[in-house]
Protein backbone atom coordinates (compact mmCIF):
# COMPACT_ATOMS: atom_id res chain seq x y z
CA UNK A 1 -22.33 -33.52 -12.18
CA UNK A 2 -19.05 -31.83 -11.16
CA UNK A 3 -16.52 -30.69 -14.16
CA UNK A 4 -13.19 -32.18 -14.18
CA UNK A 5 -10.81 -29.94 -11.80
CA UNK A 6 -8.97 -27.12 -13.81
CA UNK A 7 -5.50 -25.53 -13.29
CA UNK A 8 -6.35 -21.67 -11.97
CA UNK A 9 -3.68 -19.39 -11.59
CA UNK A 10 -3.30 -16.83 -8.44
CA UNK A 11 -1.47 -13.92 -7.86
CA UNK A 12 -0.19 -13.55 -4.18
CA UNK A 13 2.66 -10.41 -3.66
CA UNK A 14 3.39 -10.55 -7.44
CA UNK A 15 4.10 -14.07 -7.57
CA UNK A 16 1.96 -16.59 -9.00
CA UNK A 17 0.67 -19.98 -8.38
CA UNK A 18 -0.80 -22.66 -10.46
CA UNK A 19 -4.09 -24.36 -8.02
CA UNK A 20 -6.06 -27.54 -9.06
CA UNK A 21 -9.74 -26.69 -8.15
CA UNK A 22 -12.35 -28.01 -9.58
CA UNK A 23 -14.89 -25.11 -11.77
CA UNK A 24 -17.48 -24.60 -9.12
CA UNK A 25 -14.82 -23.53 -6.55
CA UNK A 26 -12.56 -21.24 -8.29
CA UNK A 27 -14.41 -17.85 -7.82
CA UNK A 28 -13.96 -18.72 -4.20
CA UNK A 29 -10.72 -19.66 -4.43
CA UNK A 30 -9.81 -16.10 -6.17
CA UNK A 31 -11.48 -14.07 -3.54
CA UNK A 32 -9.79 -16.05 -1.08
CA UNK A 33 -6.78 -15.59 -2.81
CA UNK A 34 -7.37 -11.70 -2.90
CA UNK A 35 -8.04 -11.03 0.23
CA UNK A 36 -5.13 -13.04 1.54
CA UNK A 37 -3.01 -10.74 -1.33
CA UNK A 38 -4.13 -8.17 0.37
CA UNK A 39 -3.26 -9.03 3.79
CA UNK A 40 0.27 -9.87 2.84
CA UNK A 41 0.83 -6.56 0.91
CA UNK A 42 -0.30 -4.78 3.77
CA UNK A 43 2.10 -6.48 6.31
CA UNK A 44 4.75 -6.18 4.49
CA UNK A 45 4.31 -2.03 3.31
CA UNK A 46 3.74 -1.42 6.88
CA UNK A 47 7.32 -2.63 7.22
CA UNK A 48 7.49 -4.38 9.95
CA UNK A 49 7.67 -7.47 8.67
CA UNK A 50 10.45 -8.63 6.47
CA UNK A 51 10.69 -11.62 4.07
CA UNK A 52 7.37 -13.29 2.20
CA UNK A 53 7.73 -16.22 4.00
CA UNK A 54 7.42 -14.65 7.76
CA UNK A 55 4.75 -12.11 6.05
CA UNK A 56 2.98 -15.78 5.00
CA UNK A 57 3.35 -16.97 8.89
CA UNK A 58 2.16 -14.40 10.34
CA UNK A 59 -1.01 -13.48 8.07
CA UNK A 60 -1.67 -17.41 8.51
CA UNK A 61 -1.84 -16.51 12.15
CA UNK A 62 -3.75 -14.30 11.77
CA UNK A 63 -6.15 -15.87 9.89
CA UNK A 64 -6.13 -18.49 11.74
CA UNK A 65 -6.84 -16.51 14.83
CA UNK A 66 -9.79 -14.56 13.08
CA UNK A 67 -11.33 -17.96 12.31
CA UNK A 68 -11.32 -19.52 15.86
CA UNK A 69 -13.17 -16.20 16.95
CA UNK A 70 -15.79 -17.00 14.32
CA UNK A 71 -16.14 -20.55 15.59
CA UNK A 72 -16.64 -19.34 19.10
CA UNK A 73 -18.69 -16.93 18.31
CA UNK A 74 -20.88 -19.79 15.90
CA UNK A 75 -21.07 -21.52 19.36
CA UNK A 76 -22.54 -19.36 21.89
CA UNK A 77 -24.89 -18.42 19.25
CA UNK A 78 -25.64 -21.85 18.60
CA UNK A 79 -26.07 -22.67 22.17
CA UNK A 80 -28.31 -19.52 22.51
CA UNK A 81 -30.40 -20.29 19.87
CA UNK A 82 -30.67 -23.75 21.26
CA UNK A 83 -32.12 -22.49 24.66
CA UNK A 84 -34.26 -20.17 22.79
CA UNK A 85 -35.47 -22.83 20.50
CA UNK A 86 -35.86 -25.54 23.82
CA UNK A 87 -37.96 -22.53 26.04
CA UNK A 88 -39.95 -22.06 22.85
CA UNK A 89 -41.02 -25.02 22.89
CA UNK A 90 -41.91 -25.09 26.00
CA UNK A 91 -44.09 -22.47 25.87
CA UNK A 92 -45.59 -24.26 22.84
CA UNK A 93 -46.09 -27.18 24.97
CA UNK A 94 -47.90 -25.91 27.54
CA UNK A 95 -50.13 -23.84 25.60
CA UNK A 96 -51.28 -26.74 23.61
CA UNK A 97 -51.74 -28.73 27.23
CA UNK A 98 -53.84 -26.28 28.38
CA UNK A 99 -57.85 -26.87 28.20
């Protein structure tokens, strides 16, 4: 049975945010949080980035960009395993056809 959602606080650039999440998804939600502190921090001491809110934009983009790799990446391997699977089973197949 999932617990009532709780009120978790984050720190992101040394301001913080009050997040509904339920229990069972707050320690995710802080290590997302972290790691997209730590992104931010780093854009902006490289300084070439100015403002939290363009900082926010462009880590998002980032982000965002590093994610669609991932999914492309899930499909060709998912594909590939496919055909593996399908001439796997082939071999199976004949094999088991064989007297």
């Amino acid at each position: 049975m999932s617990e009532k959602p709780q009120f978790i606080t984050l720190t992101i650039m040394g301001k913080e945010y009050k997040i509904i999440c339920p229990l069972e998804e707050q320690d995710d939600l802080v290590i997302l949080a972290q790691r997209l502190d730590q992104q931010m921090c780093k854009m902006r001491d490289s300084g070439k980035v100015n403002g939290p809110e363009r900082i926010a934009v462009l880590v998002a983009l980032n982000l965002a960009d590093e994610l669609q790799t991932l999914k492309n990446q899930h499909e060709v391997l998912q594909q590939s395993f496919s055909e593996a699977l399908k001439k796997l089973n082939n071999k199976v197949e004949n094999i088991l056809e064989k007297p």
